[in-house]
Protein backbone atom coordinates (compact mmCIF):
# COMPACT_ATOMS: atom_id res chain seq x y z
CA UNK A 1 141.83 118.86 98.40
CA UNK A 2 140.40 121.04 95.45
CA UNK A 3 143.93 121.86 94.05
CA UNK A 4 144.70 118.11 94.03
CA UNK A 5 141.25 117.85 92.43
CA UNK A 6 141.57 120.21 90.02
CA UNK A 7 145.12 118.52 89.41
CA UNK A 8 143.51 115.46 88.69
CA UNK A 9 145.70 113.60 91.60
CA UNK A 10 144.02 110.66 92.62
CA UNK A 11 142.97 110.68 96.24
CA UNK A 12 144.75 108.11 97.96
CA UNK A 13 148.20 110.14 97.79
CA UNK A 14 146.51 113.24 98.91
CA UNK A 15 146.70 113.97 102.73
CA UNK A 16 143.23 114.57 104.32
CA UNK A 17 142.00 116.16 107.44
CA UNK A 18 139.70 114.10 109.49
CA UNK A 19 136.62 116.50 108.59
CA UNK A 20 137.63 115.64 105.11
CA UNK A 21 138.21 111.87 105.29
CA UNK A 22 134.42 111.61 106.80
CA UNK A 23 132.78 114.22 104.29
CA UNK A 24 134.43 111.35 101.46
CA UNK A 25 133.87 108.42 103.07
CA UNK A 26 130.07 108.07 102.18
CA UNK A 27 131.11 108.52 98.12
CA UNK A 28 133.05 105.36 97.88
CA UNK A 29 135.40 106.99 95.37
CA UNK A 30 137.98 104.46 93.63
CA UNK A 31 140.57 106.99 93.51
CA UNK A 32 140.43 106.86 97.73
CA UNK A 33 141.20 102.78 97.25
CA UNK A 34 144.25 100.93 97.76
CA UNK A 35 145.47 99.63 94.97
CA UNK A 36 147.02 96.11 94.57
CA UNK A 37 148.25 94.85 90.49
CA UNK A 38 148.27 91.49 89.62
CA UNK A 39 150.04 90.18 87.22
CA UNK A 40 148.87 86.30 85.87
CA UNK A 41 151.80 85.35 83.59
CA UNK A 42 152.36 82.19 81.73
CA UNK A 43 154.78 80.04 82.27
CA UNK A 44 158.31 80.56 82.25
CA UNK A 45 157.33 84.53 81.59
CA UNK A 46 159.11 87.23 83.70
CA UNK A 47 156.97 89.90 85.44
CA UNK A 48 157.37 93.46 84.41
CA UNK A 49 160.50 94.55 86.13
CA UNK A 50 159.59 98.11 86.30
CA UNK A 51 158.56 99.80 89.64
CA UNK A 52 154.94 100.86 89.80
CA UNK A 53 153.55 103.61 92.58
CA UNK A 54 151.59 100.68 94.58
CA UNK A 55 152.34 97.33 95.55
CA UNK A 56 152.27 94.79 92.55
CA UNK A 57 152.50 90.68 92.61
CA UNK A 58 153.41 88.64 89.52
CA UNK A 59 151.44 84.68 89.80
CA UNK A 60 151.59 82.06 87.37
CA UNK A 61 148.07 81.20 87.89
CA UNK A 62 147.61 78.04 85.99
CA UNK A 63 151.24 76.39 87.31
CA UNK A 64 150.32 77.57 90.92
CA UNK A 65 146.64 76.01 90.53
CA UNK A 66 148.32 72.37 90.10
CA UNK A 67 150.59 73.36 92.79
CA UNK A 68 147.65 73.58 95.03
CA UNK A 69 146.18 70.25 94.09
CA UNK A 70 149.21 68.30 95.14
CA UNK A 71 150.39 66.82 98.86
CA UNK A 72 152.35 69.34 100.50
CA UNK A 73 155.62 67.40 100.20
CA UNK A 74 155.30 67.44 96.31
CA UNK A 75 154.23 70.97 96.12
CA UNK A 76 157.06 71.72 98.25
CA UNK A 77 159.65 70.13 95.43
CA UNK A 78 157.80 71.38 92.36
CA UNK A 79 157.86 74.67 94.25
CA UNK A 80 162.19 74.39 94.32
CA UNK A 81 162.25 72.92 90.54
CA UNK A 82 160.12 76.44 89.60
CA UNK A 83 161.72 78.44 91.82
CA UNK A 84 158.79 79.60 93.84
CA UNK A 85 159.81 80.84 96.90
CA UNK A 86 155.96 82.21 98.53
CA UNK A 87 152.71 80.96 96.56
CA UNK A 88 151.31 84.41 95.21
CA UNK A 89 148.19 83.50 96.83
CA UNK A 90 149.83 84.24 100.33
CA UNK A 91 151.32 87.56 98.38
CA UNK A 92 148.66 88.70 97.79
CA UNK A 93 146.43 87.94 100.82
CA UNK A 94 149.98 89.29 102.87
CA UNK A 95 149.95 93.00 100.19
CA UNK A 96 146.34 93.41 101.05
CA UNK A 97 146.36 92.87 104.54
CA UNK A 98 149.24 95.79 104.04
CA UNK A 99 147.47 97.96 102.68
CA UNK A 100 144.29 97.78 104.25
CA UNK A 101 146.19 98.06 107.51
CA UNK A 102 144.07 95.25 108.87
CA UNK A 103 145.73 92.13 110.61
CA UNK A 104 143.73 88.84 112.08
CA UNK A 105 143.01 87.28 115.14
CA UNK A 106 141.32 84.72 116.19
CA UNK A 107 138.08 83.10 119.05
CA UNK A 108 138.28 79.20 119.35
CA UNK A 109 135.39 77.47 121.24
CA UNK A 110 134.78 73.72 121.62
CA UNK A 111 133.13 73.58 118.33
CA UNK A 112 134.43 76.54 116.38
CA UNK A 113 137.52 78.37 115.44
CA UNK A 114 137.10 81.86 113.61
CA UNK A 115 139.05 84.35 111.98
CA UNK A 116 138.09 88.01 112.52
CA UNK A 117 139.68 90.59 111.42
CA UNK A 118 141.00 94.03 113.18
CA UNK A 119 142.56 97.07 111.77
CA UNK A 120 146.10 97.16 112.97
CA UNK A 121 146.79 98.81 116.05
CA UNK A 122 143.23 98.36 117.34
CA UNK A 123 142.53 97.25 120.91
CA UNK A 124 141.25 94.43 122.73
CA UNK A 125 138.17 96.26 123.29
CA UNK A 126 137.74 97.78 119.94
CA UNK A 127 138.88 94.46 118.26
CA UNK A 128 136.05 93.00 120.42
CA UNK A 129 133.38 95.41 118.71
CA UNK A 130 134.55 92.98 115.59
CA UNK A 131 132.80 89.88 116.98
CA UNK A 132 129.59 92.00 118.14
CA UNK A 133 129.00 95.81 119.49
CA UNK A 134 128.02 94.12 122.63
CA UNK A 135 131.11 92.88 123.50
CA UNK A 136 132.50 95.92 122.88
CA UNK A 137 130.38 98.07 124.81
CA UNK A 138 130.13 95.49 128.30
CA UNK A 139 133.93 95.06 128.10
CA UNK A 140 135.82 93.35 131.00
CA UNK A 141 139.51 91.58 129.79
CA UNK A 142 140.59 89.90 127.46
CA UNK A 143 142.36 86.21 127.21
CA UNK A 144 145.07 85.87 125.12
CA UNK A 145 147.36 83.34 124.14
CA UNK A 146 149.93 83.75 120.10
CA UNK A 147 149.75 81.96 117.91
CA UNK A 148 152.85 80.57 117.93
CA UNK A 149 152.93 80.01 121.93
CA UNK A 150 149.40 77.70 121.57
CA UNK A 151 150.52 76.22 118.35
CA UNK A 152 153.91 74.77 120.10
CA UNK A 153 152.31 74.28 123.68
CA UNK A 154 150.08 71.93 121.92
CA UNK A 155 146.51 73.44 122.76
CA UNK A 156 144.48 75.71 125.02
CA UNK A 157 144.81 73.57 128.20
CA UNK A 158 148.73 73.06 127.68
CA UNK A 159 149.02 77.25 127.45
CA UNK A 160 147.27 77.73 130.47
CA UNK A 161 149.52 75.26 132.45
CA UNK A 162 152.52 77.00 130.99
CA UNK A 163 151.70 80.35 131.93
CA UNK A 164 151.42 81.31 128.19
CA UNK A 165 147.63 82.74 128.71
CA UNK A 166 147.42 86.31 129.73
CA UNK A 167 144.38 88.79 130.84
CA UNK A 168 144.76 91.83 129.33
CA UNK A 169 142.58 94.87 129.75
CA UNK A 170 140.79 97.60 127.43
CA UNK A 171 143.81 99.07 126.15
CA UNK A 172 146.06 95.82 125.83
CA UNK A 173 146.69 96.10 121.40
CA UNK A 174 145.93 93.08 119.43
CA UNK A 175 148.21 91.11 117.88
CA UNK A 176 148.45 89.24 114.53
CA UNK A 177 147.42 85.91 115.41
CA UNK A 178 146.37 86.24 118.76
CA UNK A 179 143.73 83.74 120.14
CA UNK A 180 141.65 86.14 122.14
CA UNK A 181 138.45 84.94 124.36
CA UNK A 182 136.77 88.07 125.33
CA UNK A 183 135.21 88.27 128.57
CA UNK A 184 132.21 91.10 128.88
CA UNK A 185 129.63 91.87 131.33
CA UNK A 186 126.46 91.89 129.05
């Protein structure tokens, strides 16, 4: 770590041991960050079309503000006449998720639905310590249904009656998107 100090490296490229990662961690250096560039260009401008070191994401802000004030049908055909194949919103929300190695899931109730978010690879257990360290630490299963499996069943009841809901245990790892109702003994 001192030679790529004394190098003037920044830190995010620089492999760290553990002891070294925690003895950093309290600093909050910016050269340790993830970096994400964003380009706003005007209309009709090209982004840079050179390669940078981290992920980068050209927007036309002001086009892709009127964008998002219109029915989906029209956005979807002003989107074609631009050629805008992805709203750089979702880019970017999609290259940060990347890079912060984090990915969502989500608890629905009869009167709330919430996004939380876990780092990638996490487990049902540790993805429970999200919510609240309670959960975490009185652990018992998990319920999980995807996404995609509740959003073409139809709803919570319909994915049960399918089979589609599954009780997973500590280790089970969490999936983007997964509807997860964590079951604990405290």
């Amino acid at each position: 770590m001192n030679a790529a100090l004394s190098e003037n490296m920044v830190l995010r490229k620089v492999e760290l041991s553990s002891e070294e990662s925690k003895l950093l961690a309290s600093f909050g250096l910016l050269t340790r960050k993830p970096v994400l560039i964003v380009f706003n260009m005007g209309e009709g401008q090209a982004a840079p079309e050179r390669e940078f070191e981290t992920p980068s994401v050209a927007l036309q802000g002001k086009l892709e503000m009127e964008i998002a004030q219109l029915s989906p049908e029209d956005a979807e055909v002003f989107m074609q006449e631009y050629g805008i194949e992805e709203l750089s919103l979702n880019k970017m929300i999609r290259l940060s998720y990347d890079l912060l190695q984090v990915q969502s899931f989500f608890t629905v109730g009869e009167d709330e639905v919430r996004a939380w978010e876990t780092k990638r690879g996490a487990t049902a257990q540790e993805s429970a310590g999200e919510i609240h360290t309670d959960l975490q630490r009185g652990f018992v299963r998990a319920e999980v249904v995807a996404y995609d499996d509740l959003i073409s069943l139809g709803g919570m009841n319909e994915a049960k009656s399918k089979g589609k809901l599954r009780l997973e245990g500590k280790e089970y790892l969490v999936k983007d998107g997964d509807i997860v109702h964590i079951r604990s003994s405290l």
